[in-house]
PDB file of N, CA and C in Angstrom:
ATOM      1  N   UNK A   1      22.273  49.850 -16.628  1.00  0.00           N
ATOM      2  CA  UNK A   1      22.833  48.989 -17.625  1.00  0.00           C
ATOM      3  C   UNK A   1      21.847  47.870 -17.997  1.00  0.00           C
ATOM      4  N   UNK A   2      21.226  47.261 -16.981  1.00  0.00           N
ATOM      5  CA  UNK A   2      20.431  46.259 -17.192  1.00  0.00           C
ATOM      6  C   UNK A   2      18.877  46.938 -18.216  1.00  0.00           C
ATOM      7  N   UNK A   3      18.547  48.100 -17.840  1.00  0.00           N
ATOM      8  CA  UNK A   3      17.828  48.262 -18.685  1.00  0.00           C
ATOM      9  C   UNK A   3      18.001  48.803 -20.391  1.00  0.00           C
ATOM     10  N   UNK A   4      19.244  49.257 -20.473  1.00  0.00           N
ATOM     11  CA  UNK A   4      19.779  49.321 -21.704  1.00  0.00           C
ATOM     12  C   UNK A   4      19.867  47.949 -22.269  1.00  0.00           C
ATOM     13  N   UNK A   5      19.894  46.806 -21.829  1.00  0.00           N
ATOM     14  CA  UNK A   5      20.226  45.660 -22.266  1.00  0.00           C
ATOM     15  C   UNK A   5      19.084  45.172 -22.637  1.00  0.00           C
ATOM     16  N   UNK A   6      17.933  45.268 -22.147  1.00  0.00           N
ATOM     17  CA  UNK A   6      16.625  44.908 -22.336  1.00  0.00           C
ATOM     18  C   UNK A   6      15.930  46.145 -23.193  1.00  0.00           C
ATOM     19  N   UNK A   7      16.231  47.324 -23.193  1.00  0.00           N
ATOM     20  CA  UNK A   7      15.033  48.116 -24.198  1.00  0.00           C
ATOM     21  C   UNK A   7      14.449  48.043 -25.248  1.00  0.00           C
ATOM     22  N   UNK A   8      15.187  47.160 -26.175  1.00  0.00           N
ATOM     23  CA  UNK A   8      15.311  46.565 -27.398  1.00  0.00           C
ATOM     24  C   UNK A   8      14.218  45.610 -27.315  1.00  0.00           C
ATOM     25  N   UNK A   9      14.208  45.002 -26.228  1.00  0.00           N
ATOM     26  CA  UNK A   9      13.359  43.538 -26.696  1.00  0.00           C
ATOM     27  C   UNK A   9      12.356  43.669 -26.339  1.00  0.00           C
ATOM     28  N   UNK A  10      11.717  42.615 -26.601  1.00  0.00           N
ATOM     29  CA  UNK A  10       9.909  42.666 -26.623  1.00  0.00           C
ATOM     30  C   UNK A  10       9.757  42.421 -25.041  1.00  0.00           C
ATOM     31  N   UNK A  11       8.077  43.530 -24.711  1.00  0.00           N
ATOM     32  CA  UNK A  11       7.826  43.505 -23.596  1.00  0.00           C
ATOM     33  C   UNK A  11       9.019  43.901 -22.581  1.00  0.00           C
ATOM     34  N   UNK A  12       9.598  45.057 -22.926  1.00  0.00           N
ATOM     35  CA  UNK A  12      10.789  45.281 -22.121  1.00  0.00           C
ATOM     36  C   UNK A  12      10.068  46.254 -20.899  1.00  0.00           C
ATOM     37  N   UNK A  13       9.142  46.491 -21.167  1.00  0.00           N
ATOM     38  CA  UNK A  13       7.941  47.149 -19.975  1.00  0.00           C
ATOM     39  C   UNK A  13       7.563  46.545 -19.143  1.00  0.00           C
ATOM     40  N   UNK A  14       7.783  45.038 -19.272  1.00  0.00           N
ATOM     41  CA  UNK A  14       6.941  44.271 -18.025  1.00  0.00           C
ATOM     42  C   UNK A  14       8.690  44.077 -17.241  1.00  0.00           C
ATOM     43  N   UNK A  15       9.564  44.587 -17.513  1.00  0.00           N
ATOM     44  CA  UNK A  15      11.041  44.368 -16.818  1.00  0.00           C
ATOM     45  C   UNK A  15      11.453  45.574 -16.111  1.00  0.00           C
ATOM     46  N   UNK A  16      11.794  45.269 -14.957  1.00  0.00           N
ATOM     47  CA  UNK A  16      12.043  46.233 -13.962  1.00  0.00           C
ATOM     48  C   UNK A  16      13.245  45.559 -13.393  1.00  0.00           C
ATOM     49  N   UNK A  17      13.980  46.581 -13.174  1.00  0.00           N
ATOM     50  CA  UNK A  17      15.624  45.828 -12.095  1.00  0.00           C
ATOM     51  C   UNK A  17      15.503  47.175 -10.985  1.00  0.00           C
ATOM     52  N   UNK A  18      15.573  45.843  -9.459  1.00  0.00           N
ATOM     53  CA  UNK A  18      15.953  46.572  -8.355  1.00  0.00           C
ATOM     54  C   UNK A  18      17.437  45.969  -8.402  1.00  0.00           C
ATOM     55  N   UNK A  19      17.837  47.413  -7.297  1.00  0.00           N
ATOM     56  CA  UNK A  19      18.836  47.120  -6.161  1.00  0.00           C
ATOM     57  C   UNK A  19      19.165  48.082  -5.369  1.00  0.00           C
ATOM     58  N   UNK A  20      20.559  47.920  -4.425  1.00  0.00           N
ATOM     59  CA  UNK A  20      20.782  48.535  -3.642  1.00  0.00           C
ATOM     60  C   UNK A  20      20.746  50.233  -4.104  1.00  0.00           C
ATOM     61  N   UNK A  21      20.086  50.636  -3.106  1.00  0.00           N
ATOM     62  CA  UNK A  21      20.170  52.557  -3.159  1.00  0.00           C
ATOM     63  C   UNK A  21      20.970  52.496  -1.723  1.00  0.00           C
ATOM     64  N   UNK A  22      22.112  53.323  -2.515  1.00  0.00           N
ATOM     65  CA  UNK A  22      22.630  54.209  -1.276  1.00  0.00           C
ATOM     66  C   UNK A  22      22.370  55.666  -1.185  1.00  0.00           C
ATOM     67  N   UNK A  23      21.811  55.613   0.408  1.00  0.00           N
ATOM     68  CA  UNK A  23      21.677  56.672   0.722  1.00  0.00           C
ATOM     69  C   UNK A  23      22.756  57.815   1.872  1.00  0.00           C
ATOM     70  N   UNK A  24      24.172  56.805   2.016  1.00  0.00           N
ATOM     71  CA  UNK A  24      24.817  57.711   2.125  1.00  0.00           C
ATOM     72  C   UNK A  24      25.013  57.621   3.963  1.00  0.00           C
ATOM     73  N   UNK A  25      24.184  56.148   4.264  1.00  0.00           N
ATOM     74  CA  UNK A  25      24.617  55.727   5.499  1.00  0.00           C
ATOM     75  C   UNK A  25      25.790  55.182   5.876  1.00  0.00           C
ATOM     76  N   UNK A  26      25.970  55.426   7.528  1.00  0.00           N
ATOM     77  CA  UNK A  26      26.944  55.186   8.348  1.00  0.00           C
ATOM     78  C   UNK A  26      27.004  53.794   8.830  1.00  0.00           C
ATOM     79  N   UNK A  27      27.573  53.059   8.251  1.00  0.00           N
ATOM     80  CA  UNK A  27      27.366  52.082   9.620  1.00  0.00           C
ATOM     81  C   UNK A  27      28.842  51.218   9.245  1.00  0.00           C
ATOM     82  N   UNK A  28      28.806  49.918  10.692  1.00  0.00           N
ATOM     83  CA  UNK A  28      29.741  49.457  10.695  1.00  0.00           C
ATOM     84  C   UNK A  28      29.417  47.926  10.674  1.00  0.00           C
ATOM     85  N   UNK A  29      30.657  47.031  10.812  1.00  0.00           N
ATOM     86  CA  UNK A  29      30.724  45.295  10.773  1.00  0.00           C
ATOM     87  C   UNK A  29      29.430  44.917  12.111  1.00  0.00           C
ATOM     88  N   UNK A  30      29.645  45.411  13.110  1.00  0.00           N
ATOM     89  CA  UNK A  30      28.797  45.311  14.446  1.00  0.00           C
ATOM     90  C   UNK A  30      26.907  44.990  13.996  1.00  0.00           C
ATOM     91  N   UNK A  31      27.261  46.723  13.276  1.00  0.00           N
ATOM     92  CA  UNK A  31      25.991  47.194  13.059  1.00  0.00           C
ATOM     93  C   UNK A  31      25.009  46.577  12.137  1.00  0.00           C
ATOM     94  N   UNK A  32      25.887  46.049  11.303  1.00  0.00           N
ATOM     95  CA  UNK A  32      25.440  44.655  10.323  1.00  0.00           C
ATOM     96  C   UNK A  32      24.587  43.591  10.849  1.00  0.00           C
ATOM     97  N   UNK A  33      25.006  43.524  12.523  1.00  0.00           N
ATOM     98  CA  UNK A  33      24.618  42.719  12.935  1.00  0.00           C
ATOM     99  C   UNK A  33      23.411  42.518  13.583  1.00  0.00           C
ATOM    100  N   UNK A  34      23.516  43.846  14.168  1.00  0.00           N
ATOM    101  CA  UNK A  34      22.375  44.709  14.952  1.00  0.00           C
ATOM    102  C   UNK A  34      21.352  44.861  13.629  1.00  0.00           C
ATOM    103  N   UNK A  35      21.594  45.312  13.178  1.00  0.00           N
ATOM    104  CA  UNK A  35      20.297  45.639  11.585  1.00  0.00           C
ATOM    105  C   UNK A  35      19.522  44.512  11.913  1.00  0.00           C
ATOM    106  N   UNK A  36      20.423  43.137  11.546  1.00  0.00           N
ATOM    107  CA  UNK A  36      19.495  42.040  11.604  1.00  0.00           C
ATOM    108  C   UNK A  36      19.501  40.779  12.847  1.00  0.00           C
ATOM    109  N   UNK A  37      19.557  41.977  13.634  1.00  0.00           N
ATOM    110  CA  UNK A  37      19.170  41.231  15.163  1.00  0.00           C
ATOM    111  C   UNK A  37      19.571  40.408  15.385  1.00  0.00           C
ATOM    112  N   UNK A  38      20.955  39.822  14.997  1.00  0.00           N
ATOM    113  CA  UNK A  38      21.991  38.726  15.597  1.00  0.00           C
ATOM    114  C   UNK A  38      22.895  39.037  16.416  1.00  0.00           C
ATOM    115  N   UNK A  39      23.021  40.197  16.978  1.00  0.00           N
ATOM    116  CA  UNK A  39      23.800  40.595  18.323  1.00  0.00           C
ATOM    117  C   UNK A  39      23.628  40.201  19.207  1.00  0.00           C
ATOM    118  N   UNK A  40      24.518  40.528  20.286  1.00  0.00           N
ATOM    119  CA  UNK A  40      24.089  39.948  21.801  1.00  0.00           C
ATOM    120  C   UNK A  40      23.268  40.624  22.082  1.00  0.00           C
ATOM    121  N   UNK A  41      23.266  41.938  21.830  1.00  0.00           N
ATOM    122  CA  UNK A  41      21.793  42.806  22.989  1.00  0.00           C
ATOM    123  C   UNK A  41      20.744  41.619  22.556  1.00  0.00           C
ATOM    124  N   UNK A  42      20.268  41.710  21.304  1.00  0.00           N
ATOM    125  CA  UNK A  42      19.090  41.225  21.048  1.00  0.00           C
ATOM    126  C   UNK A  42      19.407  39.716  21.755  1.00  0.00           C
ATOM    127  N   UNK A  43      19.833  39.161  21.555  1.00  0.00           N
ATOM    128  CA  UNK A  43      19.983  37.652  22.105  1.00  0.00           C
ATOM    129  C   UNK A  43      19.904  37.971  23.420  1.00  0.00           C
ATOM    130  N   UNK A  44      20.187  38.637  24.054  1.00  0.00           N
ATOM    131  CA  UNK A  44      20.147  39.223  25.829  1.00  0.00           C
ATOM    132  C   UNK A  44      18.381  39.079  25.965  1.00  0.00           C
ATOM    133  N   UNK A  45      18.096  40.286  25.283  1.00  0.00           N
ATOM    134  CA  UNK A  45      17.093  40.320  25.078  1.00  0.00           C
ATOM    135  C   UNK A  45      15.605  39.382  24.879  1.00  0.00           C
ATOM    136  N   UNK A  46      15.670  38.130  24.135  1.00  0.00           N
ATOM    137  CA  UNK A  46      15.180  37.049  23.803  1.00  0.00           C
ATOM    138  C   UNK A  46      15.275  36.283  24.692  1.00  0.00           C
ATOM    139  N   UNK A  47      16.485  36.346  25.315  1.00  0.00           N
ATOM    140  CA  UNK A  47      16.598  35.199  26.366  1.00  0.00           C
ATOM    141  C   UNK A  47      15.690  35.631  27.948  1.00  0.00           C
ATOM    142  N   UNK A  48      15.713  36.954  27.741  1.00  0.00           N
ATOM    143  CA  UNK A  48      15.084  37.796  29.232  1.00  0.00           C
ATOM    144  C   UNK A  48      13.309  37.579  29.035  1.00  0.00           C
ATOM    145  N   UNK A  49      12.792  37.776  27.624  1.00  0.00           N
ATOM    146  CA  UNK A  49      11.574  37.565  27.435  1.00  0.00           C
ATOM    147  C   UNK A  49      11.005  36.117  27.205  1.00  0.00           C
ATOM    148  N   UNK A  50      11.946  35.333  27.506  1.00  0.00           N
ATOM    149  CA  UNK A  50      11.637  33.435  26.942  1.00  0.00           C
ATOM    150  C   UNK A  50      12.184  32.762  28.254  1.00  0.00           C
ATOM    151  N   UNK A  51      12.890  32.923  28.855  1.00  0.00           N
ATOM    152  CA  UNK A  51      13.289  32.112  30.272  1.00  0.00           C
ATOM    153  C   UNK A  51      12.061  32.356  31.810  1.00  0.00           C
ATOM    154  N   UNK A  52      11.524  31.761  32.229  1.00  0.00           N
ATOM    155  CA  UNK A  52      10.440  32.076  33.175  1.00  0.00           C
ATOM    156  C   UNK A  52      11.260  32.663  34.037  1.00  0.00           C
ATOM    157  N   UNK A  53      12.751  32.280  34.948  1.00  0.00           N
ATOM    158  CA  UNK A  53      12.672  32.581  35.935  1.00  0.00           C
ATOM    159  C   UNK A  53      13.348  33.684  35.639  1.00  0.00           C
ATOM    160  N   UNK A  54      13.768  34.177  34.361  1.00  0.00           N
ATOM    161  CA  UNK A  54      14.017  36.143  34.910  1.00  0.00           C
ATOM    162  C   UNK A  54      12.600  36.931  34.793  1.00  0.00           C
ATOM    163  N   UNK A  55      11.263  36.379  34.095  1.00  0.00           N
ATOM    164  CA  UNK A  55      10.404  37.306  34.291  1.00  0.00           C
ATOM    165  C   UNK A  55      10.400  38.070  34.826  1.00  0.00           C
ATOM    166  N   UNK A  56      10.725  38.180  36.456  1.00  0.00           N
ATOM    167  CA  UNK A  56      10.454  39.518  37.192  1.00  0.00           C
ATOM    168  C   UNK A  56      11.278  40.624  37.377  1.00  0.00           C
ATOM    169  N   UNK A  57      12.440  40.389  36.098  1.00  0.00           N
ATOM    170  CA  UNK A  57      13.515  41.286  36.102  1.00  0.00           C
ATOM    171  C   UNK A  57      13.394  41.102  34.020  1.00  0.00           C
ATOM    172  N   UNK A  58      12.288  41.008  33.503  1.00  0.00           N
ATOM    173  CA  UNK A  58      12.767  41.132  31.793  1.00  0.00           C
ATOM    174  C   UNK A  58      12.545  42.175  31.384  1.00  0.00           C
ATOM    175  N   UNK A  59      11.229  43.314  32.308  1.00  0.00           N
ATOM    176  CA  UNK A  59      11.132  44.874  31.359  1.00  0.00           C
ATOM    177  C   UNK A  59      12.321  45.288  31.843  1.00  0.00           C
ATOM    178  N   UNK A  60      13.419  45.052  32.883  1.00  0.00           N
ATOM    179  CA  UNK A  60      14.545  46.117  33.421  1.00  0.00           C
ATOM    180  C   UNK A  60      15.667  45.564  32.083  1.00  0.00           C
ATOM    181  N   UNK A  61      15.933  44.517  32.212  1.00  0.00           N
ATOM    182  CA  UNK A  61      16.770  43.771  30.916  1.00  0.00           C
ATOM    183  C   UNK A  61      15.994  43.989  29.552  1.00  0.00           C
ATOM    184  N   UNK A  62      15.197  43.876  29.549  1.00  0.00           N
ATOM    185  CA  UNK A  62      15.201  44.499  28.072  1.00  0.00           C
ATOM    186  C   UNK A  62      14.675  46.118  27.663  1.00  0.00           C
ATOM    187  N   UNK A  63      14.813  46.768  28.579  1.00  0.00           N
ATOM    188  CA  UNK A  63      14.829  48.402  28.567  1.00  0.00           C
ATOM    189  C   UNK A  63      16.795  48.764  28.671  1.00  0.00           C
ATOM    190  N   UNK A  64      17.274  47.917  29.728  1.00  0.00           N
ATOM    191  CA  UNK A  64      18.712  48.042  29.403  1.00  0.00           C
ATOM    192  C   UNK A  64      19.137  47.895  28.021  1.00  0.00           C
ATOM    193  N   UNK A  65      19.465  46.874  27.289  1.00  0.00           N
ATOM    194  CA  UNK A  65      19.255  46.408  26.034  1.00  0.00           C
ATOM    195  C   UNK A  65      18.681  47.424  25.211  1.00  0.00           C
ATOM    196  N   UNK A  66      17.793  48.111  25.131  1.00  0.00           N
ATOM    197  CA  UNK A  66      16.731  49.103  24.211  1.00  0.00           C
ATOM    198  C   UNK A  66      18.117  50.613  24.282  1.00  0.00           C
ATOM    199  N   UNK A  67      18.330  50.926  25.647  1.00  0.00           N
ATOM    200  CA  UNK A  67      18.925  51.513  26.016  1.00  0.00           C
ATOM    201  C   UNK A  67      20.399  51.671  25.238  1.00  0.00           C
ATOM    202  N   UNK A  68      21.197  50.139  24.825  1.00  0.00           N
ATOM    203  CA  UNK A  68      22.331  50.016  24.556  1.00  0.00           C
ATOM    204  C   UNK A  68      22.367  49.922  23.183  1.00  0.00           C
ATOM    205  N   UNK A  69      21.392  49.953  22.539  1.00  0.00           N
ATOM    206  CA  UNK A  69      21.093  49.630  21.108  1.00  0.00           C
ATOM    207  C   UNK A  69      21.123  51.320  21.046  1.00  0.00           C
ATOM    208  N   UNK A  70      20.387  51.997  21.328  1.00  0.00           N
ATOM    209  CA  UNK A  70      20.352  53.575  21.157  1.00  0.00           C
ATOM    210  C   UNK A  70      21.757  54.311  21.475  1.00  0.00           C
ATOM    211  N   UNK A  71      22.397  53.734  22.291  1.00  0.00           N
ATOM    212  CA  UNK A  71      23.671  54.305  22.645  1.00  0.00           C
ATOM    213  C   UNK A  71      24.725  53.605  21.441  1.00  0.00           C
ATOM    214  N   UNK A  72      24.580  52.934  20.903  1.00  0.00           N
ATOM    215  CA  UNK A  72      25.535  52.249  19.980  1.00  0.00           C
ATOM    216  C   UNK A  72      25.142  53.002  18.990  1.00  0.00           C
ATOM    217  N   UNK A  73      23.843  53.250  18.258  1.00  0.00           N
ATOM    218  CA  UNK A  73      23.275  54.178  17.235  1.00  0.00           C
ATOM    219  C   UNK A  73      23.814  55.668  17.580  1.00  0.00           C
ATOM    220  N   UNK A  74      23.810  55.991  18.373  1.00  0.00           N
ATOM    221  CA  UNK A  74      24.220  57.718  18.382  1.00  0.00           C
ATOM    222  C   UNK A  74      25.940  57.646  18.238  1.00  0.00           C
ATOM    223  N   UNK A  75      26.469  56.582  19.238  1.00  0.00           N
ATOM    224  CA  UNK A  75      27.916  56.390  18.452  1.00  0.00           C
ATOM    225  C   UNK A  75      28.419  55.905  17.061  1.00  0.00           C
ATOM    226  N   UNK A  76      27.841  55.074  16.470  1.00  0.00           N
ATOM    227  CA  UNK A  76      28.527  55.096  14.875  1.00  0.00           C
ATOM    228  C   UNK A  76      28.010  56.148  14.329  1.00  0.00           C
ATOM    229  N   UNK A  77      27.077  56.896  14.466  1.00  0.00           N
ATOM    230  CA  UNK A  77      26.457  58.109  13.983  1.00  0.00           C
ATOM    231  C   UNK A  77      27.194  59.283  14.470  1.00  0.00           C
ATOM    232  N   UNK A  78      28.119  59.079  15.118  1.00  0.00           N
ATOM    233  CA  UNK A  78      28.960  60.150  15.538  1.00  0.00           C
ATOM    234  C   UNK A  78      30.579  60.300  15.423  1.00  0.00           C
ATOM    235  N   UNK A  79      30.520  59.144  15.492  1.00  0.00           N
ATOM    236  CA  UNK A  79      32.405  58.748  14.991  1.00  0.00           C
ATOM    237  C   UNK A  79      32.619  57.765  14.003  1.00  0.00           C
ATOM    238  N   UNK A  80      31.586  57.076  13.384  1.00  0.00           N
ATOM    239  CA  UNK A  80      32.265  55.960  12.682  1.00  0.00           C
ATOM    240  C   UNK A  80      32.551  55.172  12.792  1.00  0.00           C
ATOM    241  N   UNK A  81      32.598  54.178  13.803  1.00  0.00           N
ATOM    242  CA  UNK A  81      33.032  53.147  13.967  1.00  0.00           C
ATOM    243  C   UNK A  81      32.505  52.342  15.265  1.00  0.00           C
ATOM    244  N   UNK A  82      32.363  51.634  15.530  1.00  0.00           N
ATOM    245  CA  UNK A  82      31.753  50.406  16.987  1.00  0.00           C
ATOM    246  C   UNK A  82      32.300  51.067  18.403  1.00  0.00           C
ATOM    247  N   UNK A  83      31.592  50.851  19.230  1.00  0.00           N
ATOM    248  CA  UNK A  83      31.579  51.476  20.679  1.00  0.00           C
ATOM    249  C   UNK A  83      33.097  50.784  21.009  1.00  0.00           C
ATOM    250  N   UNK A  84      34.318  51.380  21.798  1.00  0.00           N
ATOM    251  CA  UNK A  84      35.343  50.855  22.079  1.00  0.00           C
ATOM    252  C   UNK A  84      34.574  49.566  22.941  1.00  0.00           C
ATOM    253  N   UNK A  85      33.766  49.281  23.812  1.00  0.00           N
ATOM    254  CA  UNK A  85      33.437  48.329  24.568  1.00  0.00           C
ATOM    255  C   UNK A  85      33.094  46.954  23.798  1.00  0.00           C
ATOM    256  N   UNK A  86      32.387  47.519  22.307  1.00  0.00           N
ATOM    257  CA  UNK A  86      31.989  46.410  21.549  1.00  0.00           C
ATOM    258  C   UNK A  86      33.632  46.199  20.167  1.00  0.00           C
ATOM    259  N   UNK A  87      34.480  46.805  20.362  1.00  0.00           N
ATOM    260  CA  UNK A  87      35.570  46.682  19.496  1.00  0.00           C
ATOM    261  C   UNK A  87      36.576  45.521  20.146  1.00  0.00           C
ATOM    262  N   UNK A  88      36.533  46.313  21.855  1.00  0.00           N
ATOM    263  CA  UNK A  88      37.512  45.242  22.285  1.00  0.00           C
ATOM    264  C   UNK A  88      36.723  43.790  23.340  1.00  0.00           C
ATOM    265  N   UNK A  89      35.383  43.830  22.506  1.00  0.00           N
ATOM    266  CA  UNK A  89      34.845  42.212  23.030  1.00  0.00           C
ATOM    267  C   UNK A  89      35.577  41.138  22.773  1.00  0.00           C
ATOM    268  N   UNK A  90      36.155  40.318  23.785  1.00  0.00           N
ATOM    269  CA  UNK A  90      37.242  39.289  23.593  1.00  0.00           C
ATOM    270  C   UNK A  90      36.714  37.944  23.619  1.00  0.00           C
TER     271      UNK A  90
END
């Protein structure tokens, strides 16, 4: 639409409109979150690689974490909807 609106006018070649492409992905409210790394894993995560005194336990915590991010991905990719564990976080 936007480019029908512009074809007419001058220099309508130097005008380009993005936006969203769907491609027909799965995801959920959670996963929104996870996309952009405001979840707890990741915050788990940050906190295991920035606090000195878990150093000697941050590759096990953040391989757990790596771990739970992949297990949350194969579940909305499989049913649709957030891990029951992350649905009924209270």
């Amino acid at each position: 639409m936007i480019h029908r609106l512009t074809y007419k006018r001058s220099n309508h070649a130097n005008f380009h409109a993005h936006g969203f492409s769907e491609e027909g992905t799965m995801t959920t409210p959670f996963d929104m979150v996870v996309l952009n790394t405001l979840d707890r894993f990741h915050l788990v995560e940050a906190v295991a690689r920035r606090v000195p005194k878990l150093a000697p336990m941050a590759a096990y915590v953040v391989q757990s974490v790596r771990d739970k991010l992949i297990e949350h991905r194969d579940y909305i990719s499989r049913y649709g909807e957030d891990m029951l564990e992350i649905r009924n976080w209270g």
